[in-house]
C-alpha atoms as a PDB file:
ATOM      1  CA  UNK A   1      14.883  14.260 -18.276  1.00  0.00           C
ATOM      2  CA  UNK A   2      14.154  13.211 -14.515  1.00  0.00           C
ATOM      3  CA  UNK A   3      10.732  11.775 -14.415  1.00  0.00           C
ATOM      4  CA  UNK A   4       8.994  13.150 -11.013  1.00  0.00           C
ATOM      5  CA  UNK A   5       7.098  10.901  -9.177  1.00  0.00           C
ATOM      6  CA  UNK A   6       4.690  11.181  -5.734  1.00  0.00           C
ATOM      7  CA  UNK A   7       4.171   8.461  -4.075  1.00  0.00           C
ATOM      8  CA  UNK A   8       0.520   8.317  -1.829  1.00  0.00           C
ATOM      9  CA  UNK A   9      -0.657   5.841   0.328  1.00  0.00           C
ATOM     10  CA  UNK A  10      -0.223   4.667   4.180  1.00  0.00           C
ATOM     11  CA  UNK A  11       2.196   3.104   6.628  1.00  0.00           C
ATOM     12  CA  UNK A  12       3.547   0.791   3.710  1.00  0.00           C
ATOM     13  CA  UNK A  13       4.032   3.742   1.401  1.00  0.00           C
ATOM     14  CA  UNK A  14       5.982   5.550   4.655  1.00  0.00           C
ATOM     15  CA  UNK A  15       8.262   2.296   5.046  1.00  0.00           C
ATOM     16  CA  UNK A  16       8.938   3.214   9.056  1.00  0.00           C
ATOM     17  CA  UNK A  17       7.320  -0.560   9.290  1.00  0.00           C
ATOM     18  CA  UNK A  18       7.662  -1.896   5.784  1.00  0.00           C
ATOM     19  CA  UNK A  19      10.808  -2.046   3.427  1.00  0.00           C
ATOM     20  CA  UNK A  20      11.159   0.922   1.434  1.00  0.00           C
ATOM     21  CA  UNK A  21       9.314   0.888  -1.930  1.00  0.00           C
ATOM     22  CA  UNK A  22      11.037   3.926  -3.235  1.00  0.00           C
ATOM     23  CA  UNK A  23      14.150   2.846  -2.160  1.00  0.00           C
ATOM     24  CA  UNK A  24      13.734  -0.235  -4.612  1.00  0.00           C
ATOM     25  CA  UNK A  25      11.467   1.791  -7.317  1.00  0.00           C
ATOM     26  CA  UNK A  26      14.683   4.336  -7.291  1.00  0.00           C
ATOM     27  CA  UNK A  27      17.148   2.142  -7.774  1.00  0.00           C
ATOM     28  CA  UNK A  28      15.949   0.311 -10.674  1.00  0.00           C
ATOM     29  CA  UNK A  29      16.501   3.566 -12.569  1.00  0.00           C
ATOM     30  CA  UNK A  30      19.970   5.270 -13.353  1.00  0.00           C
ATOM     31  CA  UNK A  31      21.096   8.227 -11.233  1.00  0.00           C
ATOM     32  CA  UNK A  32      18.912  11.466 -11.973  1.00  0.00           C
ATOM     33  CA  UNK A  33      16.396   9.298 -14.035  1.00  0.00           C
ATOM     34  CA  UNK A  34      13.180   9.546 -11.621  1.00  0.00           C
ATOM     35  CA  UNK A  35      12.710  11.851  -8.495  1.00  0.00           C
ATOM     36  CA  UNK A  36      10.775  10.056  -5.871  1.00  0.00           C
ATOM     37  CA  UNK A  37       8.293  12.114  -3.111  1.00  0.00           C
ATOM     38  CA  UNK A  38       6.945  10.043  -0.607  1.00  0.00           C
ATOM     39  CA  UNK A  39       2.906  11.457   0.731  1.00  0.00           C
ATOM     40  CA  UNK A  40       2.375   8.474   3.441  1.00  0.00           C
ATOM     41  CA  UNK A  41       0.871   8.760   7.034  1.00  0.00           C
ATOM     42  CA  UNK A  42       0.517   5.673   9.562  1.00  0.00           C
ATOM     43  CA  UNK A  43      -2.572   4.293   9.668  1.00  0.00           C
ATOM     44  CA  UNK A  44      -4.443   5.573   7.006  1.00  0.00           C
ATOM     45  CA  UNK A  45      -7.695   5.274   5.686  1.00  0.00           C
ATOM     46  CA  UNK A  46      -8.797   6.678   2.208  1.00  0.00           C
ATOM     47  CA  UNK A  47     -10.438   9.315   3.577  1.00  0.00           C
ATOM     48  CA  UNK A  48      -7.591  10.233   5.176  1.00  0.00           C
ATOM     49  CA  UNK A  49      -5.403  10.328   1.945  1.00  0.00           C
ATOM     50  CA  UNK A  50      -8.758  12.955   0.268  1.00  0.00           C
ATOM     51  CA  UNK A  51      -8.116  15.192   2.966  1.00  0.00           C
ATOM     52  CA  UNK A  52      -4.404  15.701   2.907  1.00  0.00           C
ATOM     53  CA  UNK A  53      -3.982  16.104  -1.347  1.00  0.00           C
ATOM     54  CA  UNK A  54      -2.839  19.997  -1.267  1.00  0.00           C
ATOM     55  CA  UNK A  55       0.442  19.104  -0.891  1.00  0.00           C
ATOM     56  CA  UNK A  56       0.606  16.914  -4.123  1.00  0.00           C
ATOM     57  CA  UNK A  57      -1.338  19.492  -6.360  1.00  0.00           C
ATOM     58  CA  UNK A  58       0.467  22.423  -5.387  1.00  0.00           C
ATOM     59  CA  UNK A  59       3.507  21.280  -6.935  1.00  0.00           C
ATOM     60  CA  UNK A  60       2.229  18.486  -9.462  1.00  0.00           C
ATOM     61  CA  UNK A  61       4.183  15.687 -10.159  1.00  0.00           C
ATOM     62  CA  UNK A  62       5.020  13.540 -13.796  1.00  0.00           C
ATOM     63  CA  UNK A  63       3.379  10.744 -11.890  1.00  0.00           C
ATOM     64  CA  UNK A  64       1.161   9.418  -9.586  1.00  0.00           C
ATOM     65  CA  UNK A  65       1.230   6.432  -7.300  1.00  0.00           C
ATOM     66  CA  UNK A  66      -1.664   5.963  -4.907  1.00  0.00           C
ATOM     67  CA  UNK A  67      -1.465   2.311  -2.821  1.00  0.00           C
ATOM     68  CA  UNK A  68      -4.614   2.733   0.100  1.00  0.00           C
ATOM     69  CA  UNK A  69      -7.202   0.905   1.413  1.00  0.00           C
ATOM     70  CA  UNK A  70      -5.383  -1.822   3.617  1.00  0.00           C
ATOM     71  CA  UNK A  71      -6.293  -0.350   6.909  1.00  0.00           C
ATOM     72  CA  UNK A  72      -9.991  -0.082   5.506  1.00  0.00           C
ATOM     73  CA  UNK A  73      -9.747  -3.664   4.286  1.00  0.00           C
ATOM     74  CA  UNK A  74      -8.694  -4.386   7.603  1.00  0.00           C
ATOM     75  CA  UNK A  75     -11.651  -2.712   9.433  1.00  0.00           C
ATOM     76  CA  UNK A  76     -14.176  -5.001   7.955  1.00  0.00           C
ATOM     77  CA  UNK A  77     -12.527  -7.911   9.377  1.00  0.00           C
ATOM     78  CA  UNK A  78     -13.682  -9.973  13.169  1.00  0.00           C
ATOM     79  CA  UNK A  79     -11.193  -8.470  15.481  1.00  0.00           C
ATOM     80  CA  UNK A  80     -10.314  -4.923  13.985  1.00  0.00           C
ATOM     81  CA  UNK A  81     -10.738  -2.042  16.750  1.00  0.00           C
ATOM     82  CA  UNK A  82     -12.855  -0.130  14.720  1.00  0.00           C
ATOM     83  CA  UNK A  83     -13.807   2.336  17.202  1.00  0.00           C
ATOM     84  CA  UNK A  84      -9.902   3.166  18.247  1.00  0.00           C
ATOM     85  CA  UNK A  85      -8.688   3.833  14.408  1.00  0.00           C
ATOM     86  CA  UNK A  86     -12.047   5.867  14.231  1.00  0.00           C
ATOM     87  CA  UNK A  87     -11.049   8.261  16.774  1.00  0.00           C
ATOM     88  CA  UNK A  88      -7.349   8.098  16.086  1.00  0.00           C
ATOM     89  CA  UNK A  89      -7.729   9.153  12.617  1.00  0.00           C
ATOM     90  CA  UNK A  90     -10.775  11.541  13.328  1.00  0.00           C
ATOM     91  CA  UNK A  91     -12.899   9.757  10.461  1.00  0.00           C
ATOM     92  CA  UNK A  92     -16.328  11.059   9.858  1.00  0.00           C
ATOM     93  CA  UNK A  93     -18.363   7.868   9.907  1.00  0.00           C
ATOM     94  CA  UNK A  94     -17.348   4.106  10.486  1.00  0.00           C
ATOM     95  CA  UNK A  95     -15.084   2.274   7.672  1.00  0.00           C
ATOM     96  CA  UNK A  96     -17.226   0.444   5.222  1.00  0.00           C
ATOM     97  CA  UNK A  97     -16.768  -0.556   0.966  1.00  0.00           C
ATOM     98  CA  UNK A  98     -18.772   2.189  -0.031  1.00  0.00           C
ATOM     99  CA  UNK A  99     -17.159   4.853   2.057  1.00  0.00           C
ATOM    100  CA  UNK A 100     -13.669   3.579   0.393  1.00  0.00           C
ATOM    101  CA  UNK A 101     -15.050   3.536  -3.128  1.00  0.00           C
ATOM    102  CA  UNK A 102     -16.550   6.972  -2.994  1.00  0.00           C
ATOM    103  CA  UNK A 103     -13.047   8.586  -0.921  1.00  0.00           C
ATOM    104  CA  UNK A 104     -10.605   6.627  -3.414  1.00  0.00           C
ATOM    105  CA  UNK A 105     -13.185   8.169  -6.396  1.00  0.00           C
ATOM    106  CA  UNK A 106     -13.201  11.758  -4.672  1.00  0.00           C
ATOM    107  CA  UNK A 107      -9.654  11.498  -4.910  1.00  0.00           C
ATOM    108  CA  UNK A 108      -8.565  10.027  -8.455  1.00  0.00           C
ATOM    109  CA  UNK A 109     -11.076  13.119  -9.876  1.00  0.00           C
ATOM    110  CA  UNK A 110      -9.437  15.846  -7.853  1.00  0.00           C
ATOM    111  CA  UNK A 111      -6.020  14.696  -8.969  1.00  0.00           C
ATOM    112  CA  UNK A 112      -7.074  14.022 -13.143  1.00  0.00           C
ATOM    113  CA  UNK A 113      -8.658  17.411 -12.296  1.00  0.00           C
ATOM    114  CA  UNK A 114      -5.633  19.588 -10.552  1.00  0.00           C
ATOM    115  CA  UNK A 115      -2.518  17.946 -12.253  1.00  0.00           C
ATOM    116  CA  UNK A 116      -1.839  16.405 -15.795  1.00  0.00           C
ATOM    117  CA  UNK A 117       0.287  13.713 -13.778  1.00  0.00           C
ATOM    118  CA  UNK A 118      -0.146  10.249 -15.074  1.00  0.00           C
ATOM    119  CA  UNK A 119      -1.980   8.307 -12.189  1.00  0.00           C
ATOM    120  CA  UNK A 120      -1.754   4.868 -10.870  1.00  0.00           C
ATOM    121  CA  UNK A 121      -3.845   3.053  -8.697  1.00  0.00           C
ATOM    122  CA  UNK A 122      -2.243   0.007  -6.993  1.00  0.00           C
ATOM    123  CA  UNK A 123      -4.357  -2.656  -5.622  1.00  0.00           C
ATOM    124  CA  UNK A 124      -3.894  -3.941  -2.543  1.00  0.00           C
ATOM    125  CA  UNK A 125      -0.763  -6.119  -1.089  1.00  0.00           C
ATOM    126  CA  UNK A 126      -2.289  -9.420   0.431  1.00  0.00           C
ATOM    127  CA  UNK A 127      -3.480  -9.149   3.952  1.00  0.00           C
ATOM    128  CA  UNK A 128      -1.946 -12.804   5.240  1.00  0.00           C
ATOM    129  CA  UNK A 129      -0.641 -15.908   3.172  1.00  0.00           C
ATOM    130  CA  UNK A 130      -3.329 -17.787   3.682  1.00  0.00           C
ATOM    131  CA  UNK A 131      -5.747 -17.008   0.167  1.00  0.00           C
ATOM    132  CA  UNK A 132      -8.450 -19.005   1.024  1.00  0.00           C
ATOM    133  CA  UNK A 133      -8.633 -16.967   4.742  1.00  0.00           C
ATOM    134  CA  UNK A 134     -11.179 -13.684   5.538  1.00  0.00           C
ATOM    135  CA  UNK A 135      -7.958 -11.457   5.600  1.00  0.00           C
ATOM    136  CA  UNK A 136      -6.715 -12.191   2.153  1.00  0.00           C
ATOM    137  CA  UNK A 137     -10.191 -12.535   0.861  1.00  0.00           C
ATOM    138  CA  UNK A 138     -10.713  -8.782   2.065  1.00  0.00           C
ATOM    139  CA  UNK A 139      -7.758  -7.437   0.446  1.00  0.00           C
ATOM    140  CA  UNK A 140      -9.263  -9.668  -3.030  1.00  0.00           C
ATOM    141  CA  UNK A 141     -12.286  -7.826  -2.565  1.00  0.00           C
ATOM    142  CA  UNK A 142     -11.220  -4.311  -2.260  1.00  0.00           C
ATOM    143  CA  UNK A 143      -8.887  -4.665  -4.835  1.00  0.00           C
ATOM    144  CA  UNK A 144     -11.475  -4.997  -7.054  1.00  0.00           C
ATOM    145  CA  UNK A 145     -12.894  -1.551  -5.789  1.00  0.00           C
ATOM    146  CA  UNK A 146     -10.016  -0.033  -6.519  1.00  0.00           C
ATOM    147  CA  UNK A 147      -9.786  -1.598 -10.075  1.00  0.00           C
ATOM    148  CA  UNK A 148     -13.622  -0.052 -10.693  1.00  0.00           C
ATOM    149  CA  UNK A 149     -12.227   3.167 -10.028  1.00  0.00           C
ATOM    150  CA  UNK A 150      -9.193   2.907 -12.105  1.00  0.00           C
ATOM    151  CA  UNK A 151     -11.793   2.502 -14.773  1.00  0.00           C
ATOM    152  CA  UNK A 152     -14.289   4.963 -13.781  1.00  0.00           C
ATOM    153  CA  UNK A 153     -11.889   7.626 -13.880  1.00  0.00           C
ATOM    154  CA  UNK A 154      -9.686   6.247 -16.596  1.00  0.00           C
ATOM    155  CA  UNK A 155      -6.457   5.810 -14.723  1.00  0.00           C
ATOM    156  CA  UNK A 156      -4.087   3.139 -14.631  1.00  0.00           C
ATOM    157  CA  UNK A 157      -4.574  -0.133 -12.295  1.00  0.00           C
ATOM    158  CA  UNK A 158      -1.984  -1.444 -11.408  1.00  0.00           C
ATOM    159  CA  UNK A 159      -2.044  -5.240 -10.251  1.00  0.00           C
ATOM    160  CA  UNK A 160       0.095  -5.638  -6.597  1.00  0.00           C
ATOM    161  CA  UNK A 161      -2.550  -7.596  -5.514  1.00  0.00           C
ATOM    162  CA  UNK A 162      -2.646  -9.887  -8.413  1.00  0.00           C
ATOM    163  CA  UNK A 163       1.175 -10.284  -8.657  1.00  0.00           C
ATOM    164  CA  UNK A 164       1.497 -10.793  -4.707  1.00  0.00           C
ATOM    165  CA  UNK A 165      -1.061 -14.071  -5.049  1.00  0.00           C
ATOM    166  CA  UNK A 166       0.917 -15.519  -8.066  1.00  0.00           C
ATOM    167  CA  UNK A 167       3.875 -15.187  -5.856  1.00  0.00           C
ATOM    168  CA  UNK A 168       2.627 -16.711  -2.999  1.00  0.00           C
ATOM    169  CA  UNK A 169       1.010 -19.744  -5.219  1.00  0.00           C
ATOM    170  CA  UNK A 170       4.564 -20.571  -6.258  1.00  0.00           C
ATOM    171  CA  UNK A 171       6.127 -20.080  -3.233  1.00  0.00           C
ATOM    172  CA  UNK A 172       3.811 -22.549  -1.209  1.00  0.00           C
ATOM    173  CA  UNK A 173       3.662 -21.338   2.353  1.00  0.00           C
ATOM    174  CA  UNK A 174       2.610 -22.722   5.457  1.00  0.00           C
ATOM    175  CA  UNK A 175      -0.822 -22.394   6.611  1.00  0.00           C
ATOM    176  CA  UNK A 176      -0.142 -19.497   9.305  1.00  0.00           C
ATOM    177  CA  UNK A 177      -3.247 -17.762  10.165  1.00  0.00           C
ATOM    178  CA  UNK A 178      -3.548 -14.313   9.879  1.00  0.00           C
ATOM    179  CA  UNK A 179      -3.293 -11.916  13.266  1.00  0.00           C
ATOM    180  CA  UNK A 180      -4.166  -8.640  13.501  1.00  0.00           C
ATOM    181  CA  UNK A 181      -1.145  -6.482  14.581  1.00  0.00           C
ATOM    182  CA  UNK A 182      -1.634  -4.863  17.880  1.00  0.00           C
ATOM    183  CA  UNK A 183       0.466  -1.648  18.754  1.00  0.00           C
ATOM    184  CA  UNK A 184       2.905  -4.213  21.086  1.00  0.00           C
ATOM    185  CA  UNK A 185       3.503  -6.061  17.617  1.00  0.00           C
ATOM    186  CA  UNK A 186       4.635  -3.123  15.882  1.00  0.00           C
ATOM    187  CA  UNK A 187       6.728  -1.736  18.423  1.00  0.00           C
ATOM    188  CA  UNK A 188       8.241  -5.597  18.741  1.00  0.00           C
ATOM    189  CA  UNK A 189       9.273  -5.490  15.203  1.00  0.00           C
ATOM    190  CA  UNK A 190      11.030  -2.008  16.080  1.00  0.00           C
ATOM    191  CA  UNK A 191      12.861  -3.009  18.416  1.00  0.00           C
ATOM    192  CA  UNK A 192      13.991  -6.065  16.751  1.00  0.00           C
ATOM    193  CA  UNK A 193      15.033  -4.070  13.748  1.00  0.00           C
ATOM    194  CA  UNK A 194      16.502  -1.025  15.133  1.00  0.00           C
ATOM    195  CA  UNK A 195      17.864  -2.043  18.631  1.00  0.00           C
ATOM    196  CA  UNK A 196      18.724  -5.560  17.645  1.00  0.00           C
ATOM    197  CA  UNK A 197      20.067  -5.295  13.933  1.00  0.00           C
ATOM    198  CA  UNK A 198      17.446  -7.654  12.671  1.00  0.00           C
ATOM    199  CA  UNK A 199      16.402  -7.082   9.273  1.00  0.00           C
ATOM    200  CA  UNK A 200      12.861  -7.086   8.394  1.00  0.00           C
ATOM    201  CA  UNK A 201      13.764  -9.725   6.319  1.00  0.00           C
ATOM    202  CA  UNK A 202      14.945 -12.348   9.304  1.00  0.00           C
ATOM    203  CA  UNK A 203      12.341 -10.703  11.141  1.00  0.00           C
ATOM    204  CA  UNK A 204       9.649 -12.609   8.443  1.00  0.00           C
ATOM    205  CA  UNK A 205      11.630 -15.481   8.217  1.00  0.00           C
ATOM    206  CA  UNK A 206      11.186 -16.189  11.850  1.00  0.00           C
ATOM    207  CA  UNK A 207       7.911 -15.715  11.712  1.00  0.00           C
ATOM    208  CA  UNK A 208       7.278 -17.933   8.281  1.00  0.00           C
ATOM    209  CA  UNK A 209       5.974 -15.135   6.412  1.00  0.00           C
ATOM    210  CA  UNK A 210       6.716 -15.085   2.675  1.00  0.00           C
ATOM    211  CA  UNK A 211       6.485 -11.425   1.656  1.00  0.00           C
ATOM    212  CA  UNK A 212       5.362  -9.134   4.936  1.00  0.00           C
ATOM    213  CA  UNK A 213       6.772  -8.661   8.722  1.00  0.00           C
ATOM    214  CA  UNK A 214       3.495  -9.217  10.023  1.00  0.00           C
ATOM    215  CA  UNK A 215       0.924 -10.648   7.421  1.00  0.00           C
ATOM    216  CA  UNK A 216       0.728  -6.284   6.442  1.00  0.00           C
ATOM    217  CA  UNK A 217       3.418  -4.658   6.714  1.00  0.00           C
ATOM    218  CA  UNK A 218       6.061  -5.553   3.602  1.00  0.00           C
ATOM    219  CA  UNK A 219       9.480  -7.408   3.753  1.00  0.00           C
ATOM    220  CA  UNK A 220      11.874  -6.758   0.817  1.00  0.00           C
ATOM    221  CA  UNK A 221      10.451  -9.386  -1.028  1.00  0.00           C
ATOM    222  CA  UNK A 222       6.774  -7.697  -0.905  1.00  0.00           C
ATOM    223  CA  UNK A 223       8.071  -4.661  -1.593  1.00  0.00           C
ATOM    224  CA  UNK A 224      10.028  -5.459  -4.356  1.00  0.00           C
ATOM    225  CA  UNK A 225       6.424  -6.357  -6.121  1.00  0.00           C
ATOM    226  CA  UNK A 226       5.510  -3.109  -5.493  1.00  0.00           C
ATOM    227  CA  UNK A 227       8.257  -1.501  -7.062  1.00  0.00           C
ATOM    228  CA  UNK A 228       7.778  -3.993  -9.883  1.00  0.00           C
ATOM    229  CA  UNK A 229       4.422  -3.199 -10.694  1.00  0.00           C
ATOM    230  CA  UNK A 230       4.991   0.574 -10.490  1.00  0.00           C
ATOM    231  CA  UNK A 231       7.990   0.519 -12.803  1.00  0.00           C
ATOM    232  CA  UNK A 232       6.343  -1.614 -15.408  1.00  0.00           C
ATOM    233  CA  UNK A 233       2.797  -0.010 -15.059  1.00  0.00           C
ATOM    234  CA  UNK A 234       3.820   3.367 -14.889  1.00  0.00           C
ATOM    235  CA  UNK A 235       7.652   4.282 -15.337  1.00  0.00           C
ATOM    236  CA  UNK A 236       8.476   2.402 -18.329  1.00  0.00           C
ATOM    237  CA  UNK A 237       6.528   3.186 -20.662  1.00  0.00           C
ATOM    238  CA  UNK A 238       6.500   7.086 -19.495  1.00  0.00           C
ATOM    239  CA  UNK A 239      10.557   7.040 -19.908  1.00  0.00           C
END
């Protein structure tokens, strides 16, 4: 029986910038074993993800993957243009912890209330390689939101964030601090994939970067963890 699956989150989740999660969750399974629906916009926040959950209820899913809160991670960090995401993505009030918590919560209880789906919530990739810097120490810390509303609402956690560190510890990296990616970085990374054949893979290498493109958006490595985490969290023991 095929197992359906949605997959929610942001830019990661929609793999325009990232390596495809789904791709990699999809083939670990045999043909016709799990059917994968991706629910990802650029960009967004939590609050974004609360307001645009009709499409997932209206035809629920087996399963539920939600992976958000990077870009709100990222807005509480020196350097973030707060006030340009605020107006891009029309949000209400400015990013903070709270906000996230209560938007990831809002969502979790209308999707345990609207669907019978088993639900996962992923906590965050690491912003950066360096663990000890502000970016990586903001993607710890709202990780651990997330994890308090796995638990609230008596959902699954599932532990990217965790797994990501331990892979990072072994591999060693160096010390390259963390920069926040500017529209002319993601477009680079475009161009260097699409026009110039580079994969995002050589595209990280390049750069030094162990498991993203950019210190956020994933390489295959990093999103290979994610698929990881999903299939053992979530997949295997529903199959």
């Amino acid at each position: 029986m095929t197992t359906r699956v949605a997959c929610l989150g942001d830019s990661i989740t929609r793999a325009q910038f990232s390596a495809d999660y789904l791709d990699l969750l999809g083939r670990r399974h045999p043909p016709g074993d799990v059917q994968l629906a991706r629910f990802a916009a650029n960009g967004d926040f939590a609050h974004n993800l609360l307001q645009r959950l009709d499409a997932v209820v209206t035809n629920p899913p087996d399963v539920i993957t939600v992976l958000i809160g990077t870009n709100d991670a990222r807005a509480s960090l020196a350097g973030y243009p707060v006030e340009q995401a605020m107006k891009r993505k029309q949000l209400p009030e400015r990013p903070s912890a709270g906000w996230f918590q209560q938007c990831l919560g809002a969502a979790v209880a209308r999707l345990r209330t609207e669907t019978d789906a088993t639900i996962g919530l992923l906590s965050l990739p690491v912003l950066g390689q360096q663990l000890d810097g502000a970016a990586a120490q903001a993607s710890q810390a709202y990780s651990r939101l997330i994890a308090e509303v796995a638990a609230t609402h008596e959902v699954a956690y599932l532990p990217l964030h965790e797994r990501q560190i331990e892979e990072l510890r072994q591999a060693n990296p160096p010390p390259i601090a963390y920069r926040e990616v500017t529209p002319a970085a993601v477009v680079g990374v475009l161009v260097q994939h699409a026009l110039l054949g580079r994969s995002l893979d050589t595209i990280a290498r390049r750069r030094g970067l162990v498991l993203t493109t950019d210190h956020i958006h994933q390489n295959s490595r990093g999103a290979t963890l994610v698929a990881e985490v999903i299939d053992a969290g979530l997949l295997t023991r529903s199959a």
